[in-house]
N, C-alpha and C. Protein backbone atom coordinates (compact mmCIF):
# COMPACT_ATOMS: atom_id res chain seq x y z
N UNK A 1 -50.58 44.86 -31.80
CA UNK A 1 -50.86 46.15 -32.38
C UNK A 1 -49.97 47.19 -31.71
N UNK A 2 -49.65 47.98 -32.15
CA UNK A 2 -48.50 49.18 -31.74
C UNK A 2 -49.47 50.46 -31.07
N UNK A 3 -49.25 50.68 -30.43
CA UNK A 3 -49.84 51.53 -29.80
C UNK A 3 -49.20 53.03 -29.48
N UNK A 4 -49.43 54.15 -29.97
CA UNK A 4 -48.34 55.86 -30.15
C UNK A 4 -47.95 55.89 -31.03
N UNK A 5 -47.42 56.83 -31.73
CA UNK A 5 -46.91 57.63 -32.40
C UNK A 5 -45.21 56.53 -32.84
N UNK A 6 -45.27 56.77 -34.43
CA UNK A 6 -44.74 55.94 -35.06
C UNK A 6 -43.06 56.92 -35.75
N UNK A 7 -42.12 56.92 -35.11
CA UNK A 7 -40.79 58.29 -34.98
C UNK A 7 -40.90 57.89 -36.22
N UNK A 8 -40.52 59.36 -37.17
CA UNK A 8 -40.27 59.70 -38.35
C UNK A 8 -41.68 59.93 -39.23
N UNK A 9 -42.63 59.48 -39.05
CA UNK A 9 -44.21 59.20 -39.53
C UNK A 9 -44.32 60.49 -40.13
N UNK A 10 -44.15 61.98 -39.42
CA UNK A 10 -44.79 63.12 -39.62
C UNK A 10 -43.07 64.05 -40.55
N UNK A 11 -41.88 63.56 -40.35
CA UNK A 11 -40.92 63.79 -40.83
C UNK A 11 -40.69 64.12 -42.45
N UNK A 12 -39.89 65.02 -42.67
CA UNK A 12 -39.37 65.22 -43.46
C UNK A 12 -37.86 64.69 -43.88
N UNK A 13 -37.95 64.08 -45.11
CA UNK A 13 -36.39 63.24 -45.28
C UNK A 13 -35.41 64.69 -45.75
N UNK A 14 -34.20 65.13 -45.18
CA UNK A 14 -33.46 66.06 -45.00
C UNK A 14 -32.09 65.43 -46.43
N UNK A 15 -31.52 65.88 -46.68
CA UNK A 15 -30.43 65.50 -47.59
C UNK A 15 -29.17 65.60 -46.52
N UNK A 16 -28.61 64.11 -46.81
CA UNK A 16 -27.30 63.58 -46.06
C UNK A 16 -26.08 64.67 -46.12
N UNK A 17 -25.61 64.85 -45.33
CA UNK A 17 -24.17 65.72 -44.98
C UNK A 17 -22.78 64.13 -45.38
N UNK A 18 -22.23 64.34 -46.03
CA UNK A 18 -21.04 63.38 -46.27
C UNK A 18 -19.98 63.80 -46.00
N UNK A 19 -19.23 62.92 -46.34
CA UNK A 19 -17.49 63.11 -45.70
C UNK A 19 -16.88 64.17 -46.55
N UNK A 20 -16.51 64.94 -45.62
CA UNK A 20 -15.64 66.20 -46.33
C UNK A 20 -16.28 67.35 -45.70
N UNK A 21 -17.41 67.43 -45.49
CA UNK A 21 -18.46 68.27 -45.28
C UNK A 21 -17.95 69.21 -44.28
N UNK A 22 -17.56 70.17 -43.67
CA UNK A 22 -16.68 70.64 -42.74
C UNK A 22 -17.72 70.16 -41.06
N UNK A 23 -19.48 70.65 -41.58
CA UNK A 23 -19.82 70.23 -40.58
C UNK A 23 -19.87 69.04 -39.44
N UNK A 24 -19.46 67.37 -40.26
CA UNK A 24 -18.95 66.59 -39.92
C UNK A 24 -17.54 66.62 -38.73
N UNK A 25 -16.98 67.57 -38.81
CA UNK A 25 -15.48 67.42 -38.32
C UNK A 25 -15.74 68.82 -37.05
N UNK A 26 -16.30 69.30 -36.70
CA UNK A 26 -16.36 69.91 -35.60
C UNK A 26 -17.47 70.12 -34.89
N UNK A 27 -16.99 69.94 -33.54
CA UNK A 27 -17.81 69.55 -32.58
C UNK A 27 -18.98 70.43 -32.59
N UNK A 28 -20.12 69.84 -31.96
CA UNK A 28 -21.64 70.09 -31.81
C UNK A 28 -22.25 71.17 -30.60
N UNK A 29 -22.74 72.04 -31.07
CA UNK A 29 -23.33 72.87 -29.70
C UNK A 29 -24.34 72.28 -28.73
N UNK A 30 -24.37 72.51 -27.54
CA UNK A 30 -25.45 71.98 -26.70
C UNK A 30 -27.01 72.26 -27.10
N UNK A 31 -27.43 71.66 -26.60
CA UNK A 31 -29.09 72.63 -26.92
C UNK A 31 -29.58 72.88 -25.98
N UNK A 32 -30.16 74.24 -26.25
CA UNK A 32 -30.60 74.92 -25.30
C UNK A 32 -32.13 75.71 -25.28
N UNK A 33 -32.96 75.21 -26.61
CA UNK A 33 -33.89 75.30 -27.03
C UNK A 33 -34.38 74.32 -26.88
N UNK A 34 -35.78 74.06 -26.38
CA UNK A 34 -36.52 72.73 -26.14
C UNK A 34 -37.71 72.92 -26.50
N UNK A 35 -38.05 73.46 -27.63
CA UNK A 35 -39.07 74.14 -28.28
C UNK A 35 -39.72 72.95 -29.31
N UNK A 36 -40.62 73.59 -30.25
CA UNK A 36 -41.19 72.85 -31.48
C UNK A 36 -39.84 72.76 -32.73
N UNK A 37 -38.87 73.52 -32.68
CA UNK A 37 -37.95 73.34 -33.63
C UNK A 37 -37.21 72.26 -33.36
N UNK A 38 -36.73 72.08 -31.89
CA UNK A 38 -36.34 70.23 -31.58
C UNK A 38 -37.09 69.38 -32.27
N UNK A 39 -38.44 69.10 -31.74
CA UNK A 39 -39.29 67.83 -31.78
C UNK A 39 -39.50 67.90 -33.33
N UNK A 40 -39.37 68.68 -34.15
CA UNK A 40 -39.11 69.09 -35.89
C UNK A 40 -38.02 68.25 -36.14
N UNK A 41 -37.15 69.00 -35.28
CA UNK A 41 -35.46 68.22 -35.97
C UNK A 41 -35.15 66.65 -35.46
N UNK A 42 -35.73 66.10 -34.74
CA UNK A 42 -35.56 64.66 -34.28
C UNK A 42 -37.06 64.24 -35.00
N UNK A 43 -37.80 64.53 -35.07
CA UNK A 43 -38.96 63.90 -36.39
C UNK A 43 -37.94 63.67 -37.56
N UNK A 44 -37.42 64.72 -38.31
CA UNK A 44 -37.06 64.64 -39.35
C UNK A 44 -35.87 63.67 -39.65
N UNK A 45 -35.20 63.85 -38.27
CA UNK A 45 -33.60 62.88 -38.11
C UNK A 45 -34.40 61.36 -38.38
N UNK A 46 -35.65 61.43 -37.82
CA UNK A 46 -35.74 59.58 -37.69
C UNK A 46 -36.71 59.33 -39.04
N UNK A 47 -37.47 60.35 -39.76
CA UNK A 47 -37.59 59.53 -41.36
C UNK A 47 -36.31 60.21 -41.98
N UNK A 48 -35.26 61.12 -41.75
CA UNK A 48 -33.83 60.71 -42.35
C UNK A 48 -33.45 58.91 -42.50
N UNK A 49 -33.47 58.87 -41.07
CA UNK A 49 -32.36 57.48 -41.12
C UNK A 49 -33.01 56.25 -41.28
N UNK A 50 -34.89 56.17 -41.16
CA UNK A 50 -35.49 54.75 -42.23
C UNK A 50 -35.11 55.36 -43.36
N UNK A 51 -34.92 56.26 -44.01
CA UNK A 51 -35.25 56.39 -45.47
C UNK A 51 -33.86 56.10 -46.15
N UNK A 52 -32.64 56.25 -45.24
CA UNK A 52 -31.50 55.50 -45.56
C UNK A 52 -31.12 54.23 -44.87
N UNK A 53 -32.07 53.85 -44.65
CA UNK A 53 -31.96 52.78 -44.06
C UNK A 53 -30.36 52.84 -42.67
N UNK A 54 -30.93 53.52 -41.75
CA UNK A 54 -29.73 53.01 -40.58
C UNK A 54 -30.20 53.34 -39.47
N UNK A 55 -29.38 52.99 -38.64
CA UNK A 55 -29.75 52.44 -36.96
C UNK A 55 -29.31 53.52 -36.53
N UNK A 56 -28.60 54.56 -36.68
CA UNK A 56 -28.50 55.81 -35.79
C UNK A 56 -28.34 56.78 -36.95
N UNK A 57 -28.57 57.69 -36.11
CA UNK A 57 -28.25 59.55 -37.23
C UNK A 57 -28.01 60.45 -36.11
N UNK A 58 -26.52 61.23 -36.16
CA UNK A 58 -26.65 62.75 -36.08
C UNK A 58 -27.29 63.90 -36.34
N UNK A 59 -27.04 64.96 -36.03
CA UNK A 59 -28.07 65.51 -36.27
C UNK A 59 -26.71 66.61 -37.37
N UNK A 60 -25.43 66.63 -36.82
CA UNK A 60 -24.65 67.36 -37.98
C UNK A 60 -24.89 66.36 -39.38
N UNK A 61 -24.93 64.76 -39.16
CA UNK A 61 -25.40 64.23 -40.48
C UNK A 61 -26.78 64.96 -41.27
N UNK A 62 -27.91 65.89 -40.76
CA UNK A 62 -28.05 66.46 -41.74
C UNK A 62 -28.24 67.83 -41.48
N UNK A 63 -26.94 68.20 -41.09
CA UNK A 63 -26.51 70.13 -41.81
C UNK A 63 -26.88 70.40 -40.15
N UNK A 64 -27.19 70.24 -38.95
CA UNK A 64 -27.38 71.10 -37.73
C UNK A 64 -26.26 70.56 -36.89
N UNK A 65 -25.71 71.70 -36.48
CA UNK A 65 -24.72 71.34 -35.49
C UNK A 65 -25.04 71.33 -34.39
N UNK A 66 -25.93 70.40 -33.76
CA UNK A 66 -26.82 70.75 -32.23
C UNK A 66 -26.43 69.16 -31.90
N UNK A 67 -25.66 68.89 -30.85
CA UNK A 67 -26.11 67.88 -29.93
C UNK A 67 -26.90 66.71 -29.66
N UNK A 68 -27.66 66.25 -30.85
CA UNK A 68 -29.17 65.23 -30.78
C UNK A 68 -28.55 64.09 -31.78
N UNK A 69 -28.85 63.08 -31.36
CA UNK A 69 -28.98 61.59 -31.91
C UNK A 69 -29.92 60.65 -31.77
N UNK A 70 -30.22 60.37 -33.03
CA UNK A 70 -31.80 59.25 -32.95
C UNK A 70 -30.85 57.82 -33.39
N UNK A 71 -31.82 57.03 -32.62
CA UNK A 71 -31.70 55.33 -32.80
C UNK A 71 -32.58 54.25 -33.10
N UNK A 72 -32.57 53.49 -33.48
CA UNK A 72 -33.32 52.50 -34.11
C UNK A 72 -32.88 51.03 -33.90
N UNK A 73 -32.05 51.05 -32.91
CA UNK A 73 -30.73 49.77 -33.26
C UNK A 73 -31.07 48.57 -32.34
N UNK A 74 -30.91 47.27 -33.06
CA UNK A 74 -30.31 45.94 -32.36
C UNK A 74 -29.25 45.84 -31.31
N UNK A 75 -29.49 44.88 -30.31
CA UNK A 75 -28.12 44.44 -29.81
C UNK A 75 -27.68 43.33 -30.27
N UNK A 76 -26.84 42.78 -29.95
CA UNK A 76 -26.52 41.73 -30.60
C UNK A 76 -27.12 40.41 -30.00
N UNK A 77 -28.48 40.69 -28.98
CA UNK A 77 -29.41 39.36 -29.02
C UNK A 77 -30.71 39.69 -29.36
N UNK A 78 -30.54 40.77 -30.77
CA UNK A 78 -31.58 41.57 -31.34
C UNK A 78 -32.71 41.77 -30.63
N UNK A 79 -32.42 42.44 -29.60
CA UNK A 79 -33.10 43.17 -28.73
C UNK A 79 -33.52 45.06 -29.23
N UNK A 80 -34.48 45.13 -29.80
CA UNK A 80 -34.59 46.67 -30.47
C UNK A 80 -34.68 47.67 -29.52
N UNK A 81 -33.56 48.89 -29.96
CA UNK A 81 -33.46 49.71 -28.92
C UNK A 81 -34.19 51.18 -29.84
N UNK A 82 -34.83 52.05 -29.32
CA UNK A 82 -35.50 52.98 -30.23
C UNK A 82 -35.28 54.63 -29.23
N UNK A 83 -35.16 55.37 -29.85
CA UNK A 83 -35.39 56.41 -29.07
C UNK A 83 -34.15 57.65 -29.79
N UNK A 84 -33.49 58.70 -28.96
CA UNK A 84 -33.43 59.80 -29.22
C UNK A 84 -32.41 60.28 -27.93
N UNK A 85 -31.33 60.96 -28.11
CA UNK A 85 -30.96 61.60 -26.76
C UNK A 85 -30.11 63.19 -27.03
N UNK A 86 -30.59 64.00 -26.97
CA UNK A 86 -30.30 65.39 -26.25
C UNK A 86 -29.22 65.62 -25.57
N UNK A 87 -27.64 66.42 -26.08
CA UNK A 87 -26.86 66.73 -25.15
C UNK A 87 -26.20 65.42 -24.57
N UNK A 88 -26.29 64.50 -25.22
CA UNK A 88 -25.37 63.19 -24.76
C UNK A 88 -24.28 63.19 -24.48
N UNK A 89 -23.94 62.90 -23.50
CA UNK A 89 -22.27 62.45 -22.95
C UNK A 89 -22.26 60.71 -22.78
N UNK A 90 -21.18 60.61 -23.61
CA UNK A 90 -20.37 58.78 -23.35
C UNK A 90 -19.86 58.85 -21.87
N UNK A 91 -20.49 58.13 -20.88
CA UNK A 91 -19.66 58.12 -19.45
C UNK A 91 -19.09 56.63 -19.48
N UNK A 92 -19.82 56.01 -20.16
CA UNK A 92 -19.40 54.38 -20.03
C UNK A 92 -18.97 53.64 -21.60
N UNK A 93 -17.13 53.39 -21.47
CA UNK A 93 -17.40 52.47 -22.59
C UNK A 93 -16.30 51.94 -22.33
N UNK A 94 -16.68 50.62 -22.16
CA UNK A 94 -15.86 49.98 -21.49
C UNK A 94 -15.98 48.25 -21.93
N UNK A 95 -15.57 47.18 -21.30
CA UNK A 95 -15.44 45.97 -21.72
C UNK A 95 -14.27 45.31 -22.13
N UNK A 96 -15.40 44.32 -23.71
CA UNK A 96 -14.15 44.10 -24.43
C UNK A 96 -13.90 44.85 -25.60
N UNK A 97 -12.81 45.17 -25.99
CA UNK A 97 -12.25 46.25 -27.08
C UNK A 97 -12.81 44.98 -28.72
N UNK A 98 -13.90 45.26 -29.57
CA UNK A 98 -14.25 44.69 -30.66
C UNK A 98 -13.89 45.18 -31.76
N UNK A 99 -12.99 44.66 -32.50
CA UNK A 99 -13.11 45.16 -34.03
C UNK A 99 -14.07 44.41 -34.91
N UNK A 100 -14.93 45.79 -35.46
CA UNK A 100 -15.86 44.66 -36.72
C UNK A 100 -16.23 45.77 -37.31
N UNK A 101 -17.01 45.32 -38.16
CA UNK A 101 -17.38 46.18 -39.68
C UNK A 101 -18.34 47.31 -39.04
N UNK A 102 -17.82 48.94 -39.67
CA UNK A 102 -18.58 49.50 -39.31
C UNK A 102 -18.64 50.52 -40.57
N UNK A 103 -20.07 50.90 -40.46
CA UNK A 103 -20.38 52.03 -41.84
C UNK A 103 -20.92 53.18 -41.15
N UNK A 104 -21.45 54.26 -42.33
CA UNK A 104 -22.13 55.58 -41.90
C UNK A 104 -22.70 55.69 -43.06
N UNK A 105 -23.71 56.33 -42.40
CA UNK A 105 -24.55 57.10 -43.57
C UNK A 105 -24.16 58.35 -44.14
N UNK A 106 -23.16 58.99 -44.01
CA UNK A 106 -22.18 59.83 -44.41
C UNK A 106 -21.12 59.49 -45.29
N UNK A 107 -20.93 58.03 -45.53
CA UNK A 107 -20.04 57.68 -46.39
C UNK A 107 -20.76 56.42 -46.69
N UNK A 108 -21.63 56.85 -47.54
CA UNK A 108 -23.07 55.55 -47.90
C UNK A 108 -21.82 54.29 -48.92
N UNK A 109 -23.07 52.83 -49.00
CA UNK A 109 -21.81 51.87 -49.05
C UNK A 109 -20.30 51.67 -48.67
N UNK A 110 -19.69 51.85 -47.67
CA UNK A 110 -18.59 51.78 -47.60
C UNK A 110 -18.45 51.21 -46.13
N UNK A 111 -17.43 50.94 -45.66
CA UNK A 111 -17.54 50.11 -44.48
C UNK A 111 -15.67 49.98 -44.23
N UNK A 112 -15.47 49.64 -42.80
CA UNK A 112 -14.39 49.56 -42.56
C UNK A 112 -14.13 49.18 -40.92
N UNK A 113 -12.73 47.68 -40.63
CA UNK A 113 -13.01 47.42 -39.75
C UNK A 113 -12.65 48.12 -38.58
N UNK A 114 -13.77 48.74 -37.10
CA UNK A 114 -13.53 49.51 -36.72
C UNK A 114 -13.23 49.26 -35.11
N UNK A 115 -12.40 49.84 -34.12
CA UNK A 115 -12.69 49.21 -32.74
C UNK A 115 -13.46 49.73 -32.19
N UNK A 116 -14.34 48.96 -31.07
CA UNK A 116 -15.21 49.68 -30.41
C UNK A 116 -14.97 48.59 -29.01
N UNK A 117 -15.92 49.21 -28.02
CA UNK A 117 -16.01 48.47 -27.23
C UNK A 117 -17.47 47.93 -26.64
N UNK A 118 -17.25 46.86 -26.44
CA UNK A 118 -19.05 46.19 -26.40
C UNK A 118 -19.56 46.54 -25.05
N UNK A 119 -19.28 48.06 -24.30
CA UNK A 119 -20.77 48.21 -23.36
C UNK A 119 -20.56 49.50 -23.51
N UNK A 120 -21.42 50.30 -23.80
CA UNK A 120 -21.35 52.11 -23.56
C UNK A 120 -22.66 52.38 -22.80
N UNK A 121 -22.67 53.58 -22.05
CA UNK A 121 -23.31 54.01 -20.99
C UNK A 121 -23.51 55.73 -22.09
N UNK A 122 -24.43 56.42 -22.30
CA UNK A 122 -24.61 57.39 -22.48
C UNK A 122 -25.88 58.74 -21.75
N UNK A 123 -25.52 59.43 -21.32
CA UNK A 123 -26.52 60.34 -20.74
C UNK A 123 -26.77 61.20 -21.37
N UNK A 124 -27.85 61.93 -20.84
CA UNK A 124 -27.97 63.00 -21.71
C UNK A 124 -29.71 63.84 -21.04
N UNK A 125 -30.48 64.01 -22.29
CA UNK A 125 -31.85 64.60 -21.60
C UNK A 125 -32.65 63.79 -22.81
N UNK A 126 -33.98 64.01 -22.85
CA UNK A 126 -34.99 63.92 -23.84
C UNK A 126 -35.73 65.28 -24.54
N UNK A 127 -36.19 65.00 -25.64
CA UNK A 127 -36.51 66.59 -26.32
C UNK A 127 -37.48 67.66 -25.72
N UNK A 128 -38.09 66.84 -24.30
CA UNK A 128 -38.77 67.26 -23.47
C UNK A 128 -37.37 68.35 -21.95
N UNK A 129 -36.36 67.88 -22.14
CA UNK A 129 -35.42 67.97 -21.01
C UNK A 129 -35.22 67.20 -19.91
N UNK A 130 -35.81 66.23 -20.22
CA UNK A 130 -36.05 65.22 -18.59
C UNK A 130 -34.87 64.10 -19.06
N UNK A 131 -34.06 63.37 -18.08
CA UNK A 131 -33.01 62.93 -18.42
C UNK A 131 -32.87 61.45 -18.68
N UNK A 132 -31.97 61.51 -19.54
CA UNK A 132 -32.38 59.96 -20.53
C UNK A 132 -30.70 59.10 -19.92
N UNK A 133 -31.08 57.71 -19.75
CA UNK A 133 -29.47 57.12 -19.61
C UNK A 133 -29.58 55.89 -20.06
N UNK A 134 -28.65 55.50 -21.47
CA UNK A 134 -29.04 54.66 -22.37
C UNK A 134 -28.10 53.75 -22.43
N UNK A 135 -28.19 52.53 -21.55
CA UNK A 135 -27.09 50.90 -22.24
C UNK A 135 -27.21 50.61 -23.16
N UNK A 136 -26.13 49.98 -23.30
CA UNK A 136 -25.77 49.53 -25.03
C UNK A 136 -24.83 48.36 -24.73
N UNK A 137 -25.29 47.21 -25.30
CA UNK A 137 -24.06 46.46 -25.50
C UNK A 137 -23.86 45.54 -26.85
N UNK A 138 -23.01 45.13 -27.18
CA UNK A 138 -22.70 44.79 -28.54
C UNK A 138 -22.86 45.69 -29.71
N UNK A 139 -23.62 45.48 -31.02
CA UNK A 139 -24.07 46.46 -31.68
C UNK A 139 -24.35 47.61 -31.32
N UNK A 140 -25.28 47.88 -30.01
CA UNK A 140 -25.79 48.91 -29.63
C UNK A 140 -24.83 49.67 -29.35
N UNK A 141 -24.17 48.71 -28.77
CA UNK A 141 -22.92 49.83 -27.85
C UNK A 141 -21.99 50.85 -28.88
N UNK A 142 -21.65 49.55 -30.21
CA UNK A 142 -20.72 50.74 -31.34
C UNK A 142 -21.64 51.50 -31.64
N UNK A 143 -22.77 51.51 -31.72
CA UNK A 143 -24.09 52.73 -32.44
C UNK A 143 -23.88 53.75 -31.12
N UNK A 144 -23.88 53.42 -30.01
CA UNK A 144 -23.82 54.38 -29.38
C UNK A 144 -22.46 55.17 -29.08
N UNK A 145 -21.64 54.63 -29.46
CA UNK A 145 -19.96 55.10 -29.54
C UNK A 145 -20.32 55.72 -30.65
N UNK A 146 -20.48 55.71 -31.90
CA UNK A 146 -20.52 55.93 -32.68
C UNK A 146 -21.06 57.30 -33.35
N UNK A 147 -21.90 57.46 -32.52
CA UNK A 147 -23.18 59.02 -33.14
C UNK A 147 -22.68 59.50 -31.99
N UNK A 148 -22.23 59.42 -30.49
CA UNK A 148 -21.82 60.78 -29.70
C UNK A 148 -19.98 60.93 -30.34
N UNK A 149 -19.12 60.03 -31.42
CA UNK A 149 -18.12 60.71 -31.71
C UNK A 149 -18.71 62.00 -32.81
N UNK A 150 -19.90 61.36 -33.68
CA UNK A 150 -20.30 62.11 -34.53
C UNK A 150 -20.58 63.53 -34.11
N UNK A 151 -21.20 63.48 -32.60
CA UNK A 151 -21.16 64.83 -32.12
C UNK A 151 -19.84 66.02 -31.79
N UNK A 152 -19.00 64.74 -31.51
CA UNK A 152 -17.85 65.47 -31.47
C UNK A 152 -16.79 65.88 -32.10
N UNK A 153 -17.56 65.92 -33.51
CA UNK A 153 -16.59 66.19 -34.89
C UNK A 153 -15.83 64.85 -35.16
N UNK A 154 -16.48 63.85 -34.75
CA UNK A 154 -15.22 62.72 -35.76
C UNK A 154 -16.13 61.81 -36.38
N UNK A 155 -15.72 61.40 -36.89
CA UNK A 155 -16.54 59.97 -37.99
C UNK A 155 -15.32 58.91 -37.80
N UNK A 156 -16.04 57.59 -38.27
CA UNK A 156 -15.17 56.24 -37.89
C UNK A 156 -13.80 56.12 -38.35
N UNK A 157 -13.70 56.78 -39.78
CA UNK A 157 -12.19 56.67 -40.41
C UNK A 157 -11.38 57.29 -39.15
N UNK A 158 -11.81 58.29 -38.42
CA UNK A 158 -10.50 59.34 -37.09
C UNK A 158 -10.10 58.12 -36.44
N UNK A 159 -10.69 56.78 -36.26
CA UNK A 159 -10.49 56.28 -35.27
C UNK A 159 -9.71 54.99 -36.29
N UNK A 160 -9.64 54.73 -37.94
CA UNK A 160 -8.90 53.57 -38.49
C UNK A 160 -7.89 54.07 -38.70
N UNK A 161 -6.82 53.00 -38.65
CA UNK A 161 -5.73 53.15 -38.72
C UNK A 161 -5.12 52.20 -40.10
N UNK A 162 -3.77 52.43 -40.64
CA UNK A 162 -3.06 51.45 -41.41
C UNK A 162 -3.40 51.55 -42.55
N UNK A 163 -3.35 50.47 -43.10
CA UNK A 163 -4.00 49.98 -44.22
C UNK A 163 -5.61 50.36 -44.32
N UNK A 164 -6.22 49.85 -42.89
CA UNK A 164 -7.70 50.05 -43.06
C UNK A 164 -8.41 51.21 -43.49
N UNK A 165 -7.81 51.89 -43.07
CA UNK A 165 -8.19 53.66 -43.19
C UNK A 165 -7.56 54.16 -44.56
N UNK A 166 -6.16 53.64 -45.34
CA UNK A 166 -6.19 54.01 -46.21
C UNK A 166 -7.43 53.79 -47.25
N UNK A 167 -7.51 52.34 -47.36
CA UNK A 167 -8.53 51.92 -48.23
C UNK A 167 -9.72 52.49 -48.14
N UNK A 168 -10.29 53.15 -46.98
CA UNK A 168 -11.84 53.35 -47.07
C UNK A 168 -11.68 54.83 -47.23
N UNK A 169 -10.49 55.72 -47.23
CA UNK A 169 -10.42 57.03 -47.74
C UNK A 169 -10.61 56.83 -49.12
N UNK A 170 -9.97 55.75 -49.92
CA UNK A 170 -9.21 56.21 -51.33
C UNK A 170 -10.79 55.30 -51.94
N UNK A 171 -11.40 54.54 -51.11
CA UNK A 171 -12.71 54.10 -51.45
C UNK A 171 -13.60 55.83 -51.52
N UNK A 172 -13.39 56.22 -50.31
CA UNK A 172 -14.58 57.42 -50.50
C UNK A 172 -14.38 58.47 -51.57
N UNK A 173 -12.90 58.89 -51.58
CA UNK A 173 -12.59 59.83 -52.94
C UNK A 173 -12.89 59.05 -54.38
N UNK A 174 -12.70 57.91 -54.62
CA UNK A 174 -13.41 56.89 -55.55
C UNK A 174 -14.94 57.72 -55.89
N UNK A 175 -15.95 57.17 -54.65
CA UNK A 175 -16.76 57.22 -54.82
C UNK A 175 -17.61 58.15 -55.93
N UNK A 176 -18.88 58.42 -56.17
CA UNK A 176 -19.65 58.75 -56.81
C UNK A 176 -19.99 60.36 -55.90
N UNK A 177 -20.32 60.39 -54.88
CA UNK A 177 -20.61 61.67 -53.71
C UNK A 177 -19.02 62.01 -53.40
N UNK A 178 -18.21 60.94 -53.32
CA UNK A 178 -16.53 61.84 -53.04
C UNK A 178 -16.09 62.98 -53.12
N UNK A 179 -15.99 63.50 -52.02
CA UNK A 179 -15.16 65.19 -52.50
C UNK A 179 -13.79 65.28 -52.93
């Protein structure tokens, strides 16, 4: 039996920010409010991202440019990692350099192969302010590479190159949401 409070339960599902969006592409303010409007906006981030089904969300993914990322994610010995971090900094990412398939919920269906590296170290606080420091390795680790670039104005295409990156641009202008 589960025992507390079930993230996203009391949430409101927010409408997705997509590629093009300007808020996507520049970096995130700190937070400096640790009020009821946080514990609002990370409720809402985590029935955002069951309701699109994914393992992490920004918080510029829907329309706030503040610093916060929720998680939900596997490692790759599906070990479930759950939680939330405040003001995150990447101090650790390191290993081996992995390319593999990576998507966003900002550029829904689409996918592209991306590098990451299989251990990241991230710090940060909790929506309370008390300080959070989160391993990651394998999956976890690109989820966690992944939502502090989101903080910092980039999404996965900044980081494809070649061919790969052409295709998943001329896929997203394709698309149906494409700008």
């Amino acid at each position: 039996m589960r025992h507390g409070k079930i993230p996203g339960a009391t949430g409101r599902v927010r409408p997705m920010t997509l590629l093009g969006d300007p808020v996507l592409h520049a970096p995130c303010e700190e937070v400096t409010d640790f009020g009821p409007s946080l514990a609002r906006l990370i409720e809402d981030m985590f029935a955002t991202m069951y309701a699109a089904r994914g393992v992490g969300l920004a918080a510029n993914q829907v329309g706030e440019a503040l610093r916060v990322f929720v998680y939900d994610c596997p490692d790759d010995d599906d070990l479930r990692h759950l939680g939330h971090v405040v003001n995150p900094r990447l101090v650790e990412a390191d290993g081996v350099a992995v390319r593999g398939p990576e998507g966003c919920l900002s550029l829904p269906g689409l996918e592209a192969g991306t590098e990451r590296f299989d251990h990241a170290v991230v710090e940060g606080v909790d929506m309370l302010g008390e300080p959070v420091r989160v391993h990651g390795t394998g999956f976890f680790a690109r989820c966690l590479q992944h939502e502090c670039d989101h903080l910092d104005g980039r999404v996965y295409t900044d980081r494809v190159t070649g061919w790969r990156r052409r295709r998943v641009l001329r896929a997203a202008a394709r698309a149906p949401w494409g700008r």
